[in-house]
N, C-alpha and C. Protein backbone atom coordinates (compact mmCIF):
# COMPACT_ATOMS: atom_id res chain seq x y z
N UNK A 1 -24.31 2.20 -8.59
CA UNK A 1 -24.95 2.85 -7.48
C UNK A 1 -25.46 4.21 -7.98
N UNK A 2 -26.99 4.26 -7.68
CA UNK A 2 -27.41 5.55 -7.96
C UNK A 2 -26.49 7.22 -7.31
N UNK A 3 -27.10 8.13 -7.68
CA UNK A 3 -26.28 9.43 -7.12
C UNK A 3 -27.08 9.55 -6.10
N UNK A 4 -28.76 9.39 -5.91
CA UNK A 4 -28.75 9.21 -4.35
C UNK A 4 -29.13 8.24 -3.27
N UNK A 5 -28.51 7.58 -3.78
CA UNK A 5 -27.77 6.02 -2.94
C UNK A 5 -26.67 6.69 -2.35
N UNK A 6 -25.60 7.16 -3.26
CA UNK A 6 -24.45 7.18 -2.90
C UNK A 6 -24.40 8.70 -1.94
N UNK A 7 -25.04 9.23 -2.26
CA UNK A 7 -25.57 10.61 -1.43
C UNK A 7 -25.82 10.51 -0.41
N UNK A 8 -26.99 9.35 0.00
CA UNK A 8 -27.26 8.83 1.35
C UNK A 8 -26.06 8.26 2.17
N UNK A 9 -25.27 7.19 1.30
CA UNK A 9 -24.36 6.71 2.05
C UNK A 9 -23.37 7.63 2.49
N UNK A 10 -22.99 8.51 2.03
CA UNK A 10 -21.81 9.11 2.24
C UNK A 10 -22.42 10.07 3.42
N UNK A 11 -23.70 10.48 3.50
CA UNK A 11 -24.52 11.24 4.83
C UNK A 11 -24.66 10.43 5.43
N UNK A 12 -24.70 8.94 5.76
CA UNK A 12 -24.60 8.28 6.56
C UNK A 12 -23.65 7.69 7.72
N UNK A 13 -21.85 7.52 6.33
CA UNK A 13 -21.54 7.56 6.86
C UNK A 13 -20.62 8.61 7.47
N UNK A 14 -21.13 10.01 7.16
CA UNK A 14 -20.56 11.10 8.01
C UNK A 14 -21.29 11.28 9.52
N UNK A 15 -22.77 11.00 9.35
CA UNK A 15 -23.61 11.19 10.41
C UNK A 15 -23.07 9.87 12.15
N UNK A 16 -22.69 8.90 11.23
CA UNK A 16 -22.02 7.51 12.07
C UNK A 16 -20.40 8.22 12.37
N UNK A 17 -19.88 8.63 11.77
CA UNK A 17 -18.61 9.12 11.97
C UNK A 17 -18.70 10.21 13.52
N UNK A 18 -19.90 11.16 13.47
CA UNK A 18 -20.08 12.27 13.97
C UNK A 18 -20.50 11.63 15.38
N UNK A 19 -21.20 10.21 15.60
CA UNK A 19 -21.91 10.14 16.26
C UNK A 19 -21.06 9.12 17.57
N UNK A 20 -19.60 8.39 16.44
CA UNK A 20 -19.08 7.94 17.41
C UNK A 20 -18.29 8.70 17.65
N UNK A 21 -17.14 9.45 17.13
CA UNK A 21 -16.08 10.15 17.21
C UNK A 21 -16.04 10.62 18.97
N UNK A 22 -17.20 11.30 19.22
CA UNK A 22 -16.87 11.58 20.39
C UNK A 22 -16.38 11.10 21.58
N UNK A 23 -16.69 9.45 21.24
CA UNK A 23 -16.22 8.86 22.34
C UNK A 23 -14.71 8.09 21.89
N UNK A 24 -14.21 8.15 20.76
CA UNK A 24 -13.13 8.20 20.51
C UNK A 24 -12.15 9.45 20.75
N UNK A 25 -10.63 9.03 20.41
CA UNK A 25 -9.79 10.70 20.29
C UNK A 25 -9.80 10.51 19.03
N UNK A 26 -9.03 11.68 18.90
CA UNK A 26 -8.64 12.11 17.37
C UNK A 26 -7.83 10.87 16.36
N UNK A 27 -6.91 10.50 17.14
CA UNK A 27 -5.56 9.26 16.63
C UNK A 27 -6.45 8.15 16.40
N UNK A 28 -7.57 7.63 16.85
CA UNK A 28 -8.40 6.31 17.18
C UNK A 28 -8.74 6.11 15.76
N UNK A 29 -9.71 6.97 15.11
CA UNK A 29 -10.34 7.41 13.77
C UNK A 29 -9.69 7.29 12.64
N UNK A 30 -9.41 6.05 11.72
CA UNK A 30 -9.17 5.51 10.68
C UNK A 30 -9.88 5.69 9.40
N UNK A 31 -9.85 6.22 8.40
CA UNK A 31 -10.71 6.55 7.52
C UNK A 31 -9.86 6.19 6.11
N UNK A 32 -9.97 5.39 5.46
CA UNK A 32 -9.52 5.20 4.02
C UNK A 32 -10.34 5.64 2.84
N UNK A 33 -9.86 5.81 1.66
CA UNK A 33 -10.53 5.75 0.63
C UNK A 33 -9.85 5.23 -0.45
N UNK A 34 -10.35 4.73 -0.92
CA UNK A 34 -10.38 4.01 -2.25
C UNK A 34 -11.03 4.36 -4.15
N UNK A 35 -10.57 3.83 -4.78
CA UNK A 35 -11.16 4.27 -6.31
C UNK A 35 -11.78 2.80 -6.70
N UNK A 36 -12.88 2.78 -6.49
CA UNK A 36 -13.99 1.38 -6.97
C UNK A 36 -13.57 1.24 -8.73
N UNK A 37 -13.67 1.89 -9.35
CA UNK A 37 -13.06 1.58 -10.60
C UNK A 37 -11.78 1.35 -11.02
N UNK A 38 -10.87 1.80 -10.24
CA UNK A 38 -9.21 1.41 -10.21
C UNK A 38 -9.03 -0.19 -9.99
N UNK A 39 -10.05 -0.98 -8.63
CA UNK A 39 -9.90 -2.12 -8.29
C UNK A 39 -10.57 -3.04 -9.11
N UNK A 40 -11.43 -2.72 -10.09
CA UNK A 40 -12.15 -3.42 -10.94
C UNK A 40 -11.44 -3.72 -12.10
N UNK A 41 -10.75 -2.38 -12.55
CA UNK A 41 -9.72 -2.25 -13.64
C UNK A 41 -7.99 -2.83 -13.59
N UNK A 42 -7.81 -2.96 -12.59
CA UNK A 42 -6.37 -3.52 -12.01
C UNK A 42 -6.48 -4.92 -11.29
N UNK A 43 -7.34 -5.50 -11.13
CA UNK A 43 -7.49 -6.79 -10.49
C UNK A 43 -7.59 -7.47 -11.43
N UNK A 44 -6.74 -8.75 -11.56
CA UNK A 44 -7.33 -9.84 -12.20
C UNK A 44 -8.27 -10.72 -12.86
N UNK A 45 -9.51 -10.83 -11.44
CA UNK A 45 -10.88 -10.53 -11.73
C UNK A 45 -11.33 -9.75 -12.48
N UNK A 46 -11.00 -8.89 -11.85
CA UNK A 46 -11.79 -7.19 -12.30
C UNK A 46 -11.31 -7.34 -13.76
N UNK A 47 -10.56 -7.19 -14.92
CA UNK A 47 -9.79 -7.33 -15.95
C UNK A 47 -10.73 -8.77 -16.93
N UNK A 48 -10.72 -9.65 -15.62
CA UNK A 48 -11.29 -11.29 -16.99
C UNK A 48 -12.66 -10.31 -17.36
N UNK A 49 -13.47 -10.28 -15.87
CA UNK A 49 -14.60 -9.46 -15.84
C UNK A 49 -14.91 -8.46 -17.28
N UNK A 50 -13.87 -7.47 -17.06
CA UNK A 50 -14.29 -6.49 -18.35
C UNK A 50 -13.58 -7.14 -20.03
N UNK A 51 -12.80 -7.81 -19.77
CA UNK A 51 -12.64 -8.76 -20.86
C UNK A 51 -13.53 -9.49 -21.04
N UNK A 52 -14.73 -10.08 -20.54
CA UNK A 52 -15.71 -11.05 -20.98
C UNK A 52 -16.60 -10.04 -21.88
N UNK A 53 -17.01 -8.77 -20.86
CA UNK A 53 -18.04 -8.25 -21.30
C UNK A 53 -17.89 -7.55 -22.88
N UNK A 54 -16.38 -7.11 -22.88
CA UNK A 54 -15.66 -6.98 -24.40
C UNK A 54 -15.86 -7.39 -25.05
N UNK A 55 -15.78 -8.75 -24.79
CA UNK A 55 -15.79 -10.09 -26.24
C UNK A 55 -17.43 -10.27 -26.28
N UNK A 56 -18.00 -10.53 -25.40
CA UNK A 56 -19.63 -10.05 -25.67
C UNK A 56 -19.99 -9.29 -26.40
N UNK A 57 -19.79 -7.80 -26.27
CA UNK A 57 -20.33 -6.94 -27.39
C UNK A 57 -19.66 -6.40 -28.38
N UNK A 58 -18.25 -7.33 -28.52
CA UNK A 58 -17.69 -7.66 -29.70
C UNK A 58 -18.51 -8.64 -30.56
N UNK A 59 -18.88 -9.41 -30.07
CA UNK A 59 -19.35 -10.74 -30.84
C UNK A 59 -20.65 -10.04 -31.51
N UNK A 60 -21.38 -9.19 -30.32
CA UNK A 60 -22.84 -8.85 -30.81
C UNK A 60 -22.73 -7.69 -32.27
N UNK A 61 -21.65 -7.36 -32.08
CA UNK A 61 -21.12 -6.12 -33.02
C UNK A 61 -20.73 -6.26 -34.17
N UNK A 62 -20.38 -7.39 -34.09
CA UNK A 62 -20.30 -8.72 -35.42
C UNK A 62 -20.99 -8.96 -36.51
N UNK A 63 -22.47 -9.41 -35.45
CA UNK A 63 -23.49 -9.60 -35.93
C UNK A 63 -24.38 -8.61 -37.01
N UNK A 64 -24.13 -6.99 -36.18
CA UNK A 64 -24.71 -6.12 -36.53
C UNK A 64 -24.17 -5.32 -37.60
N UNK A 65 -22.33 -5.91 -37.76
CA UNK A 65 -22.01 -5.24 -39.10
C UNK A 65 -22.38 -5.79 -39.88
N UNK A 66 -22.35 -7.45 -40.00
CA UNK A 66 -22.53 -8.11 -41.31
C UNK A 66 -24.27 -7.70 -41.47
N UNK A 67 -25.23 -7.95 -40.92
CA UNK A 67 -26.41 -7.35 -41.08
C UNK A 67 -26.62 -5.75 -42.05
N UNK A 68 -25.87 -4.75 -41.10
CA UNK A 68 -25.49 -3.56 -41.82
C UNK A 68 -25.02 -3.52 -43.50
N UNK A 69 -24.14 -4.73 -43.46
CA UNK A 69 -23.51 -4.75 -44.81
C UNK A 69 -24.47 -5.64 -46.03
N UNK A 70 -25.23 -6.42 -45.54
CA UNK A 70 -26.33 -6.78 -46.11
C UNK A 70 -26.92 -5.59 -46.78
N UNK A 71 -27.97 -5.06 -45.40
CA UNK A 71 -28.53 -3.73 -45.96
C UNK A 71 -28.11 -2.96 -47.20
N UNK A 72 -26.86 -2.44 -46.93
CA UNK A 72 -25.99 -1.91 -47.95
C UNK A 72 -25.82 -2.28 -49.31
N UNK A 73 -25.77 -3.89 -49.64
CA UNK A 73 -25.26 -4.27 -50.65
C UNK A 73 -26.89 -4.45 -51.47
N UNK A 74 -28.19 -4.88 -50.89
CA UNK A 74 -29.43 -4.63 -51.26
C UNK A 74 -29.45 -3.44 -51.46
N UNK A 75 -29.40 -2.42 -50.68
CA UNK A 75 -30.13 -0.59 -51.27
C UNK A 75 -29.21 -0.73 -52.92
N UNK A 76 -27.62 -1.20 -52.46
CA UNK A 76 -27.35 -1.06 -53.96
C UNK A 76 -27.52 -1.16 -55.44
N UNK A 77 -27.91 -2.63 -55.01
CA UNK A 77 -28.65 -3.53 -56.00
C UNK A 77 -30.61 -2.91 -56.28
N UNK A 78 -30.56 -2.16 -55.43
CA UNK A 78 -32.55 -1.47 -55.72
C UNK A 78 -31.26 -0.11 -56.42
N UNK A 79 -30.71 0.56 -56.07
CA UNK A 79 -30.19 1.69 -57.20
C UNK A 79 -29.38 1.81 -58.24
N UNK A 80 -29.16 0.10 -58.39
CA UNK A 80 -28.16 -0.18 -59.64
C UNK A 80 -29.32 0.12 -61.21
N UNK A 81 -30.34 -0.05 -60.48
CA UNK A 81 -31.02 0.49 -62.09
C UNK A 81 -31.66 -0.37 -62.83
N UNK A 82 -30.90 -1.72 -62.71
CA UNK A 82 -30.96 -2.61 -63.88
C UNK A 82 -32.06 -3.61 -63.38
N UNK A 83 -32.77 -3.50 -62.93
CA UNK A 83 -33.95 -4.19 -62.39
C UNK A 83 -35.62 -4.06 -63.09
N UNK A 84 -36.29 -5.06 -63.06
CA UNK A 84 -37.51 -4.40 -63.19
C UNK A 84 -37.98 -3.68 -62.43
N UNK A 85 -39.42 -3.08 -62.69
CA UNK A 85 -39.97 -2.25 -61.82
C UNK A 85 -41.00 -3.29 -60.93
N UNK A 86 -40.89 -4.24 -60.92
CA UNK A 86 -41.87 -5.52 -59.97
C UNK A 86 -40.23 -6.22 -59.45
N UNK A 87 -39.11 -6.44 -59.90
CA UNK A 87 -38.44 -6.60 -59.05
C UNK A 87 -37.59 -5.83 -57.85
N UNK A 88 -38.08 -4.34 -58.47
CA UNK A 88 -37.31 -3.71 -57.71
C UNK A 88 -38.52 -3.23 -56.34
N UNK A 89 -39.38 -3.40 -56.82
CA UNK A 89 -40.46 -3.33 -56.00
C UNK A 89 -40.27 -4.11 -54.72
N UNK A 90 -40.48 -5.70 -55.26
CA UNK A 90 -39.53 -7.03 -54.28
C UNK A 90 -38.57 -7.04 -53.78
N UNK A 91 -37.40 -6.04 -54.20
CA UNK A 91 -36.24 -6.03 -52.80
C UNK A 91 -36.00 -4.57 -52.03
N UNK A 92 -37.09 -3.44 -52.35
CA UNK A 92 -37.45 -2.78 -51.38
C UNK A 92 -38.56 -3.05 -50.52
N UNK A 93 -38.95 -4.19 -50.99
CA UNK A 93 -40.06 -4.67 -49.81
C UNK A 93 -38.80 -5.87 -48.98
N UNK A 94 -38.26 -6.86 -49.17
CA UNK A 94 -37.02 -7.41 -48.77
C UNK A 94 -36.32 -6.40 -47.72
N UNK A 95 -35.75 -4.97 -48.51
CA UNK A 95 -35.25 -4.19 -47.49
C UNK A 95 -35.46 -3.71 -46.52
N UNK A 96 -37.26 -3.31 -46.31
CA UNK A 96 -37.84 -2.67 -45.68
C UNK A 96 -38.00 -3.57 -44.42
N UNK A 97 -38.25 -5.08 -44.80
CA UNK A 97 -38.20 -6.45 -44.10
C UNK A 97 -36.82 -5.94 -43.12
N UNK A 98 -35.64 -6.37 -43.54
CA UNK A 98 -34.40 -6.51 -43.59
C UNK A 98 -34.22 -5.44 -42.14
N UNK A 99 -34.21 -4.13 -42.83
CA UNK A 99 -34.33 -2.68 -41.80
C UNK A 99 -35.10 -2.83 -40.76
N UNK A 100 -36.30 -3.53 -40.91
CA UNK A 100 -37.05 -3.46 -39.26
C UNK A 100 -36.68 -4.73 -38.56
N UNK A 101 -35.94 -5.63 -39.13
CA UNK A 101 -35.29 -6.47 -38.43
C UNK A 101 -34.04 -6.20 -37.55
N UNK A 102 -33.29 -5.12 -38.63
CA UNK A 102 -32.10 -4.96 -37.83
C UNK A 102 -32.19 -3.87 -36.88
N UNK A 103 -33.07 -3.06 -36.97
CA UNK A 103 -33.15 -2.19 -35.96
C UNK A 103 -33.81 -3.23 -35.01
N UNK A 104 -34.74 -4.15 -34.53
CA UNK A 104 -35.20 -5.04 -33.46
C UNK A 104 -34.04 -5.29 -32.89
N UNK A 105 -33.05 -6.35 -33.89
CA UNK A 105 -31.87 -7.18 -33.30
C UNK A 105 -30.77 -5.74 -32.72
N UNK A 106 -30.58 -4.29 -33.03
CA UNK A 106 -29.88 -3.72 -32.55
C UNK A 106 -30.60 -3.45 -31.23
N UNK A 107 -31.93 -3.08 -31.12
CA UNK A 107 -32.17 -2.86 -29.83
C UNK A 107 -32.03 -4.14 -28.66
N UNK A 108 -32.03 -5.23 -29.38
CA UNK A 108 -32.13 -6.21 -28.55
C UNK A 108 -30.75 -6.28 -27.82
N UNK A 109 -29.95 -6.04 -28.67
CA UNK A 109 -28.47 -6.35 -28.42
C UNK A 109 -28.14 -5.34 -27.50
N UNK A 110 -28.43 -3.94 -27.79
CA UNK A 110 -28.01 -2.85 -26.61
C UNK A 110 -28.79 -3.08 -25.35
N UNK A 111 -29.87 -4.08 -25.03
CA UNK A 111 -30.63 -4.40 -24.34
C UNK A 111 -29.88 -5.23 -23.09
N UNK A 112 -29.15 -6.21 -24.05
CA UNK A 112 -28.46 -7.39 -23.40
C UNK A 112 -27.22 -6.82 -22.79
N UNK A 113 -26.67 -5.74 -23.62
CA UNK A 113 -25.44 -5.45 -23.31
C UNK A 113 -25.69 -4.61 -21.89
N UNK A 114 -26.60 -3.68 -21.59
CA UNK A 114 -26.97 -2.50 -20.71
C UNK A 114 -26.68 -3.63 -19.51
N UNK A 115 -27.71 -4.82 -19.91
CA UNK A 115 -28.65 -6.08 -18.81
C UNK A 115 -27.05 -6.79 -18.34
N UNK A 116 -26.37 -7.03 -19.20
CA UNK A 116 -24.97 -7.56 -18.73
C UNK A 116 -23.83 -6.58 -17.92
N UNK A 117 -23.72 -5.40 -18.02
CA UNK A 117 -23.09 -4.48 -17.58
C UNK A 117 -23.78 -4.10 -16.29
N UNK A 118 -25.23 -3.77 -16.07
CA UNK A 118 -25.66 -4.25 -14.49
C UNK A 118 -25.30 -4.65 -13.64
N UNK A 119 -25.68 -6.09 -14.27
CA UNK A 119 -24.97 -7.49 -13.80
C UNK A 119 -23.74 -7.09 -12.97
N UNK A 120 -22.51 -6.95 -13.95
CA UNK A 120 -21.46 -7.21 -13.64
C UNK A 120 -21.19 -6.14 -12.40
N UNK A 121 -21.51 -4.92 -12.44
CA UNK A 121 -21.59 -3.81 -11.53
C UNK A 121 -22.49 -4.50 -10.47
N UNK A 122 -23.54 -5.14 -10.23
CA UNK A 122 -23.85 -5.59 -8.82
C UNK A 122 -23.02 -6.61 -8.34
N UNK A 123 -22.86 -7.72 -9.29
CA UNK A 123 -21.72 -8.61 -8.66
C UNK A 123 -20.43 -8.27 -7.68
N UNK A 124 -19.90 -7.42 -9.26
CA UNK A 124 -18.59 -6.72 -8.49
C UNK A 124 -19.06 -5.62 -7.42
N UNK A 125 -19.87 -5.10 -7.02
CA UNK A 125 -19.88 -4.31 -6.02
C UNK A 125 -19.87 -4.79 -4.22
N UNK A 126 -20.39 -6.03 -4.84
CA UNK A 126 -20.17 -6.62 -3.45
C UNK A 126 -19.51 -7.55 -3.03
N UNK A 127 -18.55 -7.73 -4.39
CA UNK A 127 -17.05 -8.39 -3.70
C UNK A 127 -16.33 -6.89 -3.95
N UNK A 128 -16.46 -5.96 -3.73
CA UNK A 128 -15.43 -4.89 -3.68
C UNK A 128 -15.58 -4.38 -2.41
N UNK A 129 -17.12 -4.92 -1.74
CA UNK A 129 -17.64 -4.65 0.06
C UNK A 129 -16.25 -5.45 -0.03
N UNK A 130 -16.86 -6.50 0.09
CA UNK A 130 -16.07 -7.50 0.96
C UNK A 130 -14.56 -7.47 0.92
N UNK A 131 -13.91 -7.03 -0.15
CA UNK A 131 -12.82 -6.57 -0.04
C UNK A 131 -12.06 -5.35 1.11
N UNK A 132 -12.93 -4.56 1.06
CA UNK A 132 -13.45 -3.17 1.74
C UNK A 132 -13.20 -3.50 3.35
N UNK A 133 -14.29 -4.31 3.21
CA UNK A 133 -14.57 -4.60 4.58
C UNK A 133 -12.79 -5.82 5.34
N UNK A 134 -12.47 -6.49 4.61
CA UNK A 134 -10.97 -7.27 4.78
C UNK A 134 -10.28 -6.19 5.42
N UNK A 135 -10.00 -5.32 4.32
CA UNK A 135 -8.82 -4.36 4.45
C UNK A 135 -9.03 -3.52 5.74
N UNK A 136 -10.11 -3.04 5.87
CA UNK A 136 -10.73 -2.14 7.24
C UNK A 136 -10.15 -3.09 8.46
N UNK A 137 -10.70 -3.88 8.23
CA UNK A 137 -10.57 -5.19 9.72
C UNK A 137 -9.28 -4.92 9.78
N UNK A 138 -8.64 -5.51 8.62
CA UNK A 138 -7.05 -5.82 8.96
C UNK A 138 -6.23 -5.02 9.45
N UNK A 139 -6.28 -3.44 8.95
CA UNK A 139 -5.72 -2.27 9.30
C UNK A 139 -6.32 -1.57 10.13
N UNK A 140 -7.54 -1.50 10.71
CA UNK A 140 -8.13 -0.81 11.74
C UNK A 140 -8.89 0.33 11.40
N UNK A 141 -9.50 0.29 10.20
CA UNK A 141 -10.31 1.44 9.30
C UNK A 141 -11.71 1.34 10.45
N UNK A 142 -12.60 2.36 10.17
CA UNK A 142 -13.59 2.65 10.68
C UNK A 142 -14.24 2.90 9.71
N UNK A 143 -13.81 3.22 8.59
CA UNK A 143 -14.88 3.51 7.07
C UNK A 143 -13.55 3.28 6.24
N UNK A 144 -14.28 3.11 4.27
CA UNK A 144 -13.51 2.67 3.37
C UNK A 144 -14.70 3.70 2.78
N UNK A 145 -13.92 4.73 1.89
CA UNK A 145 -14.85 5.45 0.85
C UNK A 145 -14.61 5.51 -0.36
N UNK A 146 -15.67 4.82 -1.03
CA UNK A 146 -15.13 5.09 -2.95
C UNK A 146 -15.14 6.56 -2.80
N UNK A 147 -14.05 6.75 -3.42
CA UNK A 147 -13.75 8.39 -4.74
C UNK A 147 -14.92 9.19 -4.99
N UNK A 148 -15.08 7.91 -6.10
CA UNK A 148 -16.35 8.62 -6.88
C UNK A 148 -15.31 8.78 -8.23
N UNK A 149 -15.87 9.19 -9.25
CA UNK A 149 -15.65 9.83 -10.18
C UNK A 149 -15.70 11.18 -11.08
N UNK A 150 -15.38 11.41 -11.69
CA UNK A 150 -15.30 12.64 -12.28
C UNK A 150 -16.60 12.32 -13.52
N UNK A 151 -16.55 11.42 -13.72
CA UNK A 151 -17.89 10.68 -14.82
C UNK A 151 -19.12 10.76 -14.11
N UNK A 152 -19.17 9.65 -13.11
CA UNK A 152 -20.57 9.84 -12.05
C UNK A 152 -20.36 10.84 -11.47
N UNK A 153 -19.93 10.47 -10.47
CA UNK A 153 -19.98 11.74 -9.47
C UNK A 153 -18.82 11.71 -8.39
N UNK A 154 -18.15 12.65 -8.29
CA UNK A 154 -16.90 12.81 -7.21
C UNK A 154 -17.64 13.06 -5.85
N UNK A 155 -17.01 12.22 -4.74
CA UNK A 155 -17.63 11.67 -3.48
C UNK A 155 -16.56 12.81 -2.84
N UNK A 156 -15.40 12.53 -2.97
CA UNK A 156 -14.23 12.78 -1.89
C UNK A 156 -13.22 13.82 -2.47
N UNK A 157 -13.79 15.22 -2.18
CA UNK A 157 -13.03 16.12 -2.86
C UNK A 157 -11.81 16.39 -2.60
N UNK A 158 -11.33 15.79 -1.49
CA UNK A 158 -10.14 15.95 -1.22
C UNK A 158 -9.73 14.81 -0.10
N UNK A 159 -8.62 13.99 0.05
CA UNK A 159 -7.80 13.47 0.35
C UNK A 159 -6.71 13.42 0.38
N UNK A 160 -5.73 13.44 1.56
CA UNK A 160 -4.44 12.97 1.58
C UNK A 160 -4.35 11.90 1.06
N UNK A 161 -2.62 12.02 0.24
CA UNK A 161 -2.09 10.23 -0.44
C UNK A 161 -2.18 9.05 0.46
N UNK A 162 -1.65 9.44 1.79
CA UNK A 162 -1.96 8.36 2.67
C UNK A 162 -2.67 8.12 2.75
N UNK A 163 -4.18 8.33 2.67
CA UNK A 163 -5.19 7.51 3.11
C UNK A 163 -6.05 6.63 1.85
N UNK A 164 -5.72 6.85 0.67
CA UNK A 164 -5.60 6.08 -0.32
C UNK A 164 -5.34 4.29 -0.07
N UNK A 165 -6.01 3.61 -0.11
CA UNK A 165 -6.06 2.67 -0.35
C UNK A 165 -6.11 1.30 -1.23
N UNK A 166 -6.55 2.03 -2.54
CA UNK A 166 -6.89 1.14 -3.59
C UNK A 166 -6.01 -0.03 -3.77
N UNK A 167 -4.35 0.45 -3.90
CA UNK A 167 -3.51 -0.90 -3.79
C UNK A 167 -3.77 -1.73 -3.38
N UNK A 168 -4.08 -1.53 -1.54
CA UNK A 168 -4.55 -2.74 -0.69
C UNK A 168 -5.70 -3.18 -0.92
N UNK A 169 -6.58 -2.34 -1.73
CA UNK A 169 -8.08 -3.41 -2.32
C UNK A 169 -7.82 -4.46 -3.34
N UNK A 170 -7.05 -3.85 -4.46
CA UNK A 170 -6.70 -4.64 -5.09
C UNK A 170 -6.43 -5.82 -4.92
N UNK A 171 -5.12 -5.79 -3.89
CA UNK A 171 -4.87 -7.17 -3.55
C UNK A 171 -5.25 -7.94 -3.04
N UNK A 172 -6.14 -7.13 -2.16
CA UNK A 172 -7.11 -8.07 -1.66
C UNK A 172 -8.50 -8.52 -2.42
N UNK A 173 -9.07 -8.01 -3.04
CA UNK A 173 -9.87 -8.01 -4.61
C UNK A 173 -8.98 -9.35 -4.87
N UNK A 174 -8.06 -9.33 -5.50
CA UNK A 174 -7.54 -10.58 -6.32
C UNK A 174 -7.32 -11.62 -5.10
N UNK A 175 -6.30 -11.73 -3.76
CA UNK A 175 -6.88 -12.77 -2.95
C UNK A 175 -8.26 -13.30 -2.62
N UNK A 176 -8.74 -12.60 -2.57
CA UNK A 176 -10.54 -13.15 -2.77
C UNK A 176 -11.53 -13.87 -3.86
N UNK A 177 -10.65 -12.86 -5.05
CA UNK A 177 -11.54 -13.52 -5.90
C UNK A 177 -10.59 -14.11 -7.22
N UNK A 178 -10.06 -15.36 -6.86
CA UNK A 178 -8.97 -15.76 -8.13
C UNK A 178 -9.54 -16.26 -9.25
């Protein structure tokens, strides 16, 4: 979620807060918050989830050392010396090959990886609603607010422990999504 996505929402839902409150009392008004990255990171799901994407750009990372080590063992063999000057010619043209290949396949790969990490952040964002939205129903919330982060951006500068929620996302995160 962009910073002003999340900017809007959180003026939104203060402006919805402001707009019913009045016809509520004070005691009526349920407000939780939650850490969207705690439930991603502690759920089951959430865990295979960032374990897939691991072994993904493990695998791709693979690729790009042995490539790397190619490179390496050619520049060596062009500065070992012992070459002609028409062969050494031929495996800095080889290398030069070699180098604009692997820079393609690295961009490609940080390409896929960015394109997969998206992914997984829209997926999971809206089974972390729907989680959200469970827990609210069940307990009588009127809003569920991510945190935020100290990385992106901190939403909720302050909260009481009680109104912390994440546990109950969690579990409900993993009843939802086994």
């Amino acid at each position: 979620m962009t910073r002003t996505s999340v900017t809007g929402l959180v003026g939104a839902v203060g402006l919805w807060l402001m707009m019913v409150s009045p016809g509520l009392s004070a005691d009526t008004v349920k407000v939780g918050v939650m850490d969207q990255q705690a439930v991603i990171e502690q759920s089951k799901a959430g865990k295979r989830a960032l374990e897939e994407l691991k072994s993904y750009s493990t695998t791709r990372q693979k690729i790009i050392n042995a490539d790397d080590q190619e490179l390496k063992e050619l520049e060596q063999t062009i500065q070992d010396g012992k070459l002609t000057e028409s062969a050494k010619q031929e495996k800095q043209n080889q290398f030069q090959a070699k180098l604009e290949s692997y820079q393609r396949r690295l961009g490609d790969f940080n390409r896929e990886i960015q394109q997969k990490q998206r992914e997984m952040v829209a997926e999971y964002s809206k089974k972390v609603q729907a989680a959200a939205q469970a827990v609210a129903e069940k307990n009588g919330y009127v809003a569920i607010i991510d945190k935020g982060s100290e990385i992106a951006m901190k939403i909720v500068l302050y909260h009481q422990p009680a109104l912390d929620v994440t546990d109950q996302m969690v579990k409900e995160f993993d009843r939802q999504n086994k």
